[in-house]
Structure formats: structure tokens, C-alpha cells
PDB file of N, CA and C in Angstrom:
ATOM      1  N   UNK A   1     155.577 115.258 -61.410  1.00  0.00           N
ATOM      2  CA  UNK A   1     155.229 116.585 -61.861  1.00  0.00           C
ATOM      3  C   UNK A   1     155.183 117.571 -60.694  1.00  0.00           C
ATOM      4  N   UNK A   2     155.897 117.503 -59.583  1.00  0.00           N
ATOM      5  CA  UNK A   2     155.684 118.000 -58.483  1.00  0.00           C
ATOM      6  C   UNK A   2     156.614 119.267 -58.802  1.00  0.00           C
ATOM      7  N   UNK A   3     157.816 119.641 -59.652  1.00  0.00           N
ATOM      8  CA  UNK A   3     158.327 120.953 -59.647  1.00  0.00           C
ATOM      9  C   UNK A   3     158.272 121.747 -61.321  1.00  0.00           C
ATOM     10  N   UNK A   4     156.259 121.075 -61.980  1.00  0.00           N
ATOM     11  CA  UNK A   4     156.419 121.663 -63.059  1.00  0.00           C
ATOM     12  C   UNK A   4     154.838 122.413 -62.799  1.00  0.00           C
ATOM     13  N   UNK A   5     155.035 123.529 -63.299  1.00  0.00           N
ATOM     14  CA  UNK A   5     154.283 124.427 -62.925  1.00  0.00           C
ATOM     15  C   UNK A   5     153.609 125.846 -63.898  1.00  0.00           C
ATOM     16  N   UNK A   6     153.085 126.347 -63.828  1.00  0.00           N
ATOM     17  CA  UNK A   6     152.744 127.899 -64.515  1.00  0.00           C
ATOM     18  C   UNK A   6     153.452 128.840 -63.968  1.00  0.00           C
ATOM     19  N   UNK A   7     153.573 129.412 -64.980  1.00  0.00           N
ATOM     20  CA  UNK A   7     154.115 130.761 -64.911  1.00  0.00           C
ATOM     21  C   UNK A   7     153.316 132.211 -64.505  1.00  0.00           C
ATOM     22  N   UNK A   8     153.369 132.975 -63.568  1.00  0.00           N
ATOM     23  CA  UNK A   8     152.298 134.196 -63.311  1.00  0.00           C
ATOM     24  C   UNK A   8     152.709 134.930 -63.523  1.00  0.00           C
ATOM     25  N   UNK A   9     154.241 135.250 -63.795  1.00  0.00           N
ATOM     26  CA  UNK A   9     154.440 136.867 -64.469  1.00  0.00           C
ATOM     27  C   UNK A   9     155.182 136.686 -65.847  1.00  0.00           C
ATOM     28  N   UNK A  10     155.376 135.565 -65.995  1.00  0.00           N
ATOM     29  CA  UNK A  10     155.726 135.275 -67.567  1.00  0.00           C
ATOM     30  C   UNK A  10     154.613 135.055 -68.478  1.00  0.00           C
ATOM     31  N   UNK A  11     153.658 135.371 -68.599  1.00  0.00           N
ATOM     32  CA  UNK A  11     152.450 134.234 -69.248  1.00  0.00           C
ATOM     33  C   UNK A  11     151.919 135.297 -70.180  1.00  0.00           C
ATOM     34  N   UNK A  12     151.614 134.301 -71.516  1.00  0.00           N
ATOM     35  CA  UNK A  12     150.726 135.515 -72.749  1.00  0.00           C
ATOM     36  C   UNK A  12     149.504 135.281 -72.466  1.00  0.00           C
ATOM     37  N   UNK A  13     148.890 133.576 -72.387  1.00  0.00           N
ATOM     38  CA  UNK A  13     147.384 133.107 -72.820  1.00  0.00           C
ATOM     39  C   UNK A  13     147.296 132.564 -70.873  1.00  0.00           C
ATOM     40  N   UNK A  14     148.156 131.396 -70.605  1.00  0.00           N
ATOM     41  CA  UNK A  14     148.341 130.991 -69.403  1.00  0.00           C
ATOM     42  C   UNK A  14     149.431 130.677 -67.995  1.00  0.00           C
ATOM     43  N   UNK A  15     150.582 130.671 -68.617  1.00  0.00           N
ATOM     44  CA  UNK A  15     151.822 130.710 -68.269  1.00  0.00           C
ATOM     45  C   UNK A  15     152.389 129.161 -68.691  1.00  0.00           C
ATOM     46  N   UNK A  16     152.040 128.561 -69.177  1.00  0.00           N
ATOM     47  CA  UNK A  16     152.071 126.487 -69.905  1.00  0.00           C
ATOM     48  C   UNK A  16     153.683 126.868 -70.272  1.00  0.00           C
ATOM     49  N   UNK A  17     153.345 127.639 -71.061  1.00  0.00           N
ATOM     50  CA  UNK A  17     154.892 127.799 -72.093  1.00  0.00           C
ATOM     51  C   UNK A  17     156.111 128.066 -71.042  1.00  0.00           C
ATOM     52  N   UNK A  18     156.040 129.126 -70.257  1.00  0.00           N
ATOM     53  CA  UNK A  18     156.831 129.600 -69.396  1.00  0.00           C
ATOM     54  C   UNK A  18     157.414 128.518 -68.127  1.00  0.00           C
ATOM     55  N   UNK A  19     156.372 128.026 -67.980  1.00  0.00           N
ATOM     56  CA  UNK A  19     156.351 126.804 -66.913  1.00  0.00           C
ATOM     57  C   UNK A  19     157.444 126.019 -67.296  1.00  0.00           C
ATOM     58  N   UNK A  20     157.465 125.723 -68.654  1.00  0.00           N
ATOM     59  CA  UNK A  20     157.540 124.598 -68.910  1.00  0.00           C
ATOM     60  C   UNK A  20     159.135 124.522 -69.701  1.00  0.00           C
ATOM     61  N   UNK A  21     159.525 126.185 -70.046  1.00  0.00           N
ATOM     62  CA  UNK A  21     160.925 126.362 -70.193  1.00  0.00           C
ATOM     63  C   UNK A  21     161.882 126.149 -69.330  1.00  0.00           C
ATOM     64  N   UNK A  22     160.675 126.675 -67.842  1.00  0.00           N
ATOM     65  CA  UNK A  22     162.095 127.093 -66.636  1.00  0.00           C
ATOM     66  C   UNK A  22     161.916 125.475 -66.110  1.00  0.00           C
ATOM     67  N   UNK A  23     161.084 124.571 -66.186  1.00  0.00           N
ATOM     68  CA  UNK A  23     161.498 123.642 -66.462  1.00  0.00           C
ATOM     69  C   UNK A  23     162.665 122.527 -67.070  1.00  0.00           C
ATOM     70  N   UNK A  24     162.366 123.094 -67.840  1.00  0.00           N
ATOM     71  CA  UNK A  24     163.335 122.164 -68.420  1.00  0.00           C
ATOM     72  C   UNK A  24     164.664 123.015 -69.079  1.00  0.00           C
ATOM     73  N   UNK A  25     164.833 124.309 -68.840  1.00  0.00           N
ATOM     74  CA  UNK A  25     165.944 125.061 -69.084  1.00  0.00           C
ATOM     75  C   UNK A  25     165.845 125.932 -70.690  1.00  0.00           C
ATOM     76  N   UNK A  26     164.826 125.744 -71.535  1.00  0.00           N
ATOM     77  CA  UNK A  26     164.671 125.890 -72.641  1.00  0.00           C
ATOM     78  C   UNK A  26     164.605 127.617 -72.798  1.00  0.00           C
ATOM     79  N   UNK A  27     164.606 127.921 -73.734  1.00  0.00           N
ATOM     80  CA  UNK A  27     164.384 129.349 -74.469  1.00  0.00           C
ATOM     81  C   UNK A  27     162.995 129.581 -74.532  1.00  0.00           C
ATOM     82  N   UNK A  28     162.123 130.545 -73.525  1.00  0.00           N
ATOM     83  CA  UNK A  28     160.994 130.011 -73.841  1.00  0.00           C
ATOM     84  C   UNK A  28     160.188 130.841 -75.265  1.00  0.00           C
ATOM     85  N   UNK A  29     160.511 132.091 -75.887  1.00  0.00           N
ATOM     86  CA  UNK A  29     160.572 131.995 -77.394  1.00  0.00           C
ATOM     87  C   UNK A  29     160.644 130.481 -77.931  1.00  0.00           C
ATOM     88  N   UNK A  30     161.705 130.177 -77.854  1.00  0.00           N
ATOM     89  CA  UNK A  30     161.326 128.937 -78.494  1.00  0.00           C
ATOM     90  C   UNK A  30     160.376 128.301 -78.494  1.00  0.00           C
ATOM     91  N   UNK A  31     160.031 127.989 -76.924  1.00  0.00           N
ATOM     92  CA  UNK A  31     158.947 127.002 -76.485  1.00  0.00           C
ATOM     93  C   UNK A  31     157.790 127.231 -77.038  1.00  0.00           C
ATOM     94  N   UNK A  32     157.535 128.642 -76.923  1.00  0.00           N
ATOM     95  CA  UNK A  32     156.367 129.342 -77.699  1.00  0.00           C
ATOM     96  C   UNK A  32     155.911 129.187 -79.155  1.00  0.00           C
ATOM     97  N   UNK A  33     157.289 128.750 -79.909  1.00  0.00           N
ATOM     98  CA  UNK A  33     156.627 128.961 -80.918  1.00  0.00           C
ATOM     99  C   UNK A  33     156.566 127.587 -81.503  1.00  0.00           C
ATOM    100  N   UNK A  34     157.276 126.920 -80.867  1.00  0.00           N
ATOM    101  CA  UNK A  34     156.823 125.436 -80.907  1.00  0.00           C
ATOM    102  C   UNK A  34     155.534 125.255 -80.888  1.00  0.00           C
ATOM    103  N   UNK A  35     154.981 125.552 -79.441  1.00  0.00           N
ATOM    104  CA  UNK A  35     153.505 125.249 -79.527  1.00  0.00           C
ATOM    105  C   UNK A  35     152.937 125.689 -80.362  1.00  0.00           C
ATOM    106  N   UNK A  36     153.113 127.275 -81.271  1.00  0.00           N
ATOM    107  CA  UNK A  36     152.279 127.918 -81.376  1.00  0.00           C
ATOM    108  C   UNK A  36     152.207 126.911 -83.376  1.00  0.00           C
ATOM    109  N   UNK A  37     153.321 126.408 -84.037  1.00  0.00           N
ATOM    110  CA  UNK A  37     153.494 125.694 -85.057  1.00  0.00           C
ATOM    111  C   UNK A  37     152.936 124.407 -84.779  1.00  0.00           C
ATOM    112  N   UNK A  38     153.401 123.872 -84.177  1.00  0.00           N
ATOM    113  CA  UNK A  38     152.219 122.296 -83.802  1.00  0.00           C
ATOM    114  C   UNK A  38     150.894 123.004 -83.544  1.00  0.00           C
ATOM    115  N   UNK A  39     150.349 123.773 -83.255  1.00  0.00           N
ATOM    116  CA  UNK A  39     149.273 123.859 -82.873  1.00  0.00           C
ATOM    117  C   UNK A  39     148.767 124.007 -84.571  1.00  0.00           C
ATOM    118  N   UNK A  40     149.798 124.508 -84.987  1.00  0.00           N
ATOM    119  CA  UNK A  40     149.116 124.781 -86.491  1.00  0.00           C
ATOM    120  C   UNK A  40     148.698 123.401 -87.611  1.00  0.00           C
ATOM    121  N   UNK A  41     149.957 122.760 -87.104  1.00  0.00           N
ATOM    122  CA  UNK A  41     150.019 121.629 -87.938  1.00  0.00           C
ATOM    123  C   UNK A  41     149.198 120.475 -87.193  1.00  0.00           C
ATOM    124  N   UNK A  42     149.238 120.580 -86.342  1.00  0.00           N
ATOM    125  CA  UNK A  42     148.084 119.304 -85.713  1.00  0.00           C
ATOM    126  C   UNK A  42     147.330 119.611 -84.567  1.00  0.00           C
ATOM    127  N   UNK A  43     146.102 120.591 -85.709  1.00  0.00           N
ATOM    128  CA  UNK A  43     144.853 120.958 -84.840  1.00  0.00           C
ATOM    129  C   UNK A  43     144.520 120.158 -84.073  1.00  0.00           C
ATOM    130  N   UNK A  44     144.268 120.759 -82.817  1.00  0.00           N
ATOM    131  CA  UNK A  44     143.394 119.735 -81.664  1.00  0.00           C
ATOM    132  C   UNK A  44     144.075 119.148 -80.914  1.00  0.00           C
ATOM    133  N   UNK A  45     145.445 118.723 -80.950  1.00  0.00           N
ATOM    134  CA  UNK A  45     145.911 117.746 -80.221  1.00  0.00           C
ATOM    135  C   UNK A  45     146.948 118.631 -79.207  1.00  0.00           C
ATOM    136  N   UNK A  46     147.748 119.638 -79.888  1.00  0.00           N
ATOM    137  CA  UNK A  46     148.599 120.275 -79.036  1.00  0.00           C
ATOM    138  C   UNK A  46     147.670 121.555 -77.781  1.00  0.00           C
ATOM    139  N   UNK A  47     146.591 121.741 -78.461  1.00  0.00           N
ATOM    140  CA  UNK A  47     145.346 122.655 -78.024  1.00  0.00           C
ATOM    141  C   UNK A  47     144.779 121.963 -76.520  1.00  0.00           C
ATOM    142  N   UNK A  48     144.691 120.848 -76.961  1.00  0.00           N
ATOM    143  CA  UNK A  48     143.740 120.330 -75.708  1.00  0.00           C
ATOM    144  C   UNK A  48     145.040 119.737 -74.993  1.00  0.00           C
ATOM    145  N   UNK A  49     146.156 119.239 -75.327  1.00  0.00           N
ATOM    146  CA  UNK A  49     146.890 119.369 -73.980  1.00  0.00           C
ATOM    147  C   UNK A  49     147.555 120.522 -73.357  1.00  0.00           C
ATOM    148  N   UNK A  50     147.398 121.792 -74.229  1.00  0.00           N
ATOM    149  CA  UNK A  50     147.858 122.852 -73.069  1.00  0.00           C
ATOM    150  C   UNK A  50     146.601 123.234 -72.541  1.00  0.00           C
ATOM    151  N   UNK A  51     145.100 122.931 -72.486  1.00  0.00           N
ATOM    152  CA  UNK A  51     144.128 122.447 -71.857  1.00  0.00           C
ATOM    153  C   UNK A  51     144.141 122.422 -70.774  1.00  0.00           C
ATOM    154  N   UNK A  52     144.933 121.188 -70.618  1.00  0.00           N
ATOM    155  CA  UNK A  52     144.703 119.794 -69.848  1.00  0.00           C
ATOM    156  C   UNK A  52     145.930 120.543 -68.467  1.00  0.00           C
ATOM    157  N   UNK A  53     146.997 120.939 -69.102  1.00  0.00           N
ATOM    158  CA  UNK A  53     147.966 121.280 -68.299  1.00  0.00           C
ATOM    159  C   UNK A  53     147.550 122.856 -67.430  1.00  0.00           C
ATOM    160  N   UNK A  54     147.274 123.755 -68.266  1.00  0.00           N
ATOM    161  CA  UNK A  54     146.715 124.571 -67.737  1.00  0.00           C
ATOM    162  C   UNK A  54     145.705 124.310 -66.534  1.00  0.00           C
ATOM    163  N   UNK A  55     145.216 123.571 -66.539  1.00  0.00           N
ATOM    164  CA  UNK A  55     143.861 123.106 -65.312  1.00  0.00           C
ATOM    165  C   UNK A  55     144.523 122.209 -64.332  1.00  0.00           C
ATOM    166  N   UNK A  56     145.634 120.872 -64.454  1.00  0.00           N
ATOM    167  CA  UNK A  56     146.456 120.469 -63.762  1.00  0.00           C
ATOM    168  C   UNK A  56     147.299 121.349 -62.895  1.00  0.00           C
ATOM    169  N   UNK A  57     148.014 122.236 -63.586  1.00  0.00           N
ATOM    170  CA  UNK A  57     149.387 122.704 -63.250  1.00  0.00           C
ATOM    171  C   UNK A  57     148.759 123.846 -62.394  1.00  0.00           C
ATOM    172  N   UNK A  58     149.611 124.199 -60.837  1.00  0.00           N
ATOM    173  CA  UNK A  58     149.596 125.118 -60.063  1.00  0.00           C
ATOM    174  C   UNK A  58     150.343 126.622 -60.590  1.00  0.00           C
ATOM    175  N   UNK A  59     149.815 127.359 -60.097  1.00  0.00           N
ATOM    176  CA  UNK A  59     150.823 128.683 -60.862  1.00  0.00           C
ATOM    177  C   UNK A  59     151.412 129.143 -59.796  1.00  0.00           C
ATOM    178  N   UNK A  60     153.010 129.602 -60.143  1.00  0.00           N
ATOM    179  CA  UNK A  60     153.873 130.323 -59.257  1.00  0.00           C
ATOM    180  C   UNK A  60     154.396 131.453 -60.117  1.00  0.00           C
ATOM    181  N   UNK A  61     155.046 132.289 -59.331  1.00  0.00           N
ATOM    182  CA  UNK A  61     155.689 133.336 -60.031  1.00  0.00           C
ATOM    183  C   UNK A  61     157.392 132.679 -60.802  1.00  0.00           C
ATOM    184  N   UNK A  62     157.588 133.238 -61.575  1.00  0.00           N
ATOM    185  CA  UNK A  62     158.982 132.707 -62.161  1.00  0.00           C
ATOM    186  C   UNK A  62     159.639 134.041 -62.722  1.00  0.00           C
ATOM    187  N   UNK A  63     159.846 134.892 -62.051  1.00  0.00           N
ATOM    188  CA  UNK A  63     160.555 136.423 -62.290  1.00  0.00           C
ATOM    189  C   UNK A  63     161.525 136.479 -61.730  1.00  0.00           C
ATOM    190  N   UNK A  64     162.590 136.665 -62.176  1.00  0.00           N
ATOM    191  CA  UNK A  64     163.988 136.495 -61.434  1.00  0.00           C
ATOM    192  C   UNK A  64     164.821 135.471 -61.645  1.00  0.00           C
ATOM    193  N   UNK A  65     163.664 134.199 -62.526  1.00  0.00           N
ATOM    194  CA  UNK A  65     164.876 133.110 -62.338  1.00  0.00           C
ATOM    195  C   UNK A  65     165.160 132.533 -63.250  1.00  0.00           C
ATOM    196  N   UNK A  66     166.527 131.961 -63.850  1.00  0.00           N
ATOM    197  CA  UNK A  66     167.142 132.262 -65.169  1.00  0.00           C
ATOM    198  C   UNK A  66     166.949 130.881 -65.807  1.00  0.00           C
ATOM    199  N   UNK A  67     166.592 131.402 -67.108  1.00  0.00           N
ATOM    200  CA  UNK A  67     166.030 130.300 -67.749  1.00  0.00           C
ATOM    201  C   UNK A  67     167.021 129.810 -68.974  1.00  0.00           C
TER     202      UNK A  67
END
């Protein structure tokens, strides 16, 4: 997990979502609303691991770089 990270100028709640597009190359709309539907459909579980990651994960800036 050494090049997955937060997002500081992408971020709505923490930057998790953003992190985690330019990660892995994804749309992060998408990513977003992924979480934001699991979070719906299975209270508690998608909640407490963007938690968990949020408090793990270091934040960098990710402005400029193409996702």
C-alpha cells in the first residue's frame, strides 16, 4: 500500500474515493458512486472501511494527474 493514498484537492468527505481512482486508473464518479450505493445497500461495512482507510492512508495532492 505504499503508492495508495488520499486525495487533497480532489476530496468531497476525505479524498478515499479520489485516492483510490488515481490508483487504480478508474473514473472517479464512478468510484464515488460505488461507494456511495454499497454504502446504501450494506450499512456499516463499506462505512467503516472508508473509516479505516481514511486514518491509514497519507494524503497527497493529485491535481494535474490523469486519471
Amino acid at each position: 500500500m505504499n503508492d495508495l493514498y488520499r486525495s487533497s484537492d480532489e476530496k468531497v468527505i476525505a479524498g478515499v474515493c479520489a485516492g483510490l481512482a488515481h490508483k487504480f486508473n478508474l473514473n472517479l464518479t464512478g468510484v464515488r458512486w460505488c461507494v456511495a450505493l454499497t454504502s446504501f445497500f450494506l450499512t456499516g461495512i463499506p462505512v467503516l472501511v472508508y473509516l479505516v482507510l481514511w486514518a491509514i492512508l497519507k494524503e497527497r495532492p493529485t491535481a494535474g494527474q490523469a486519471a
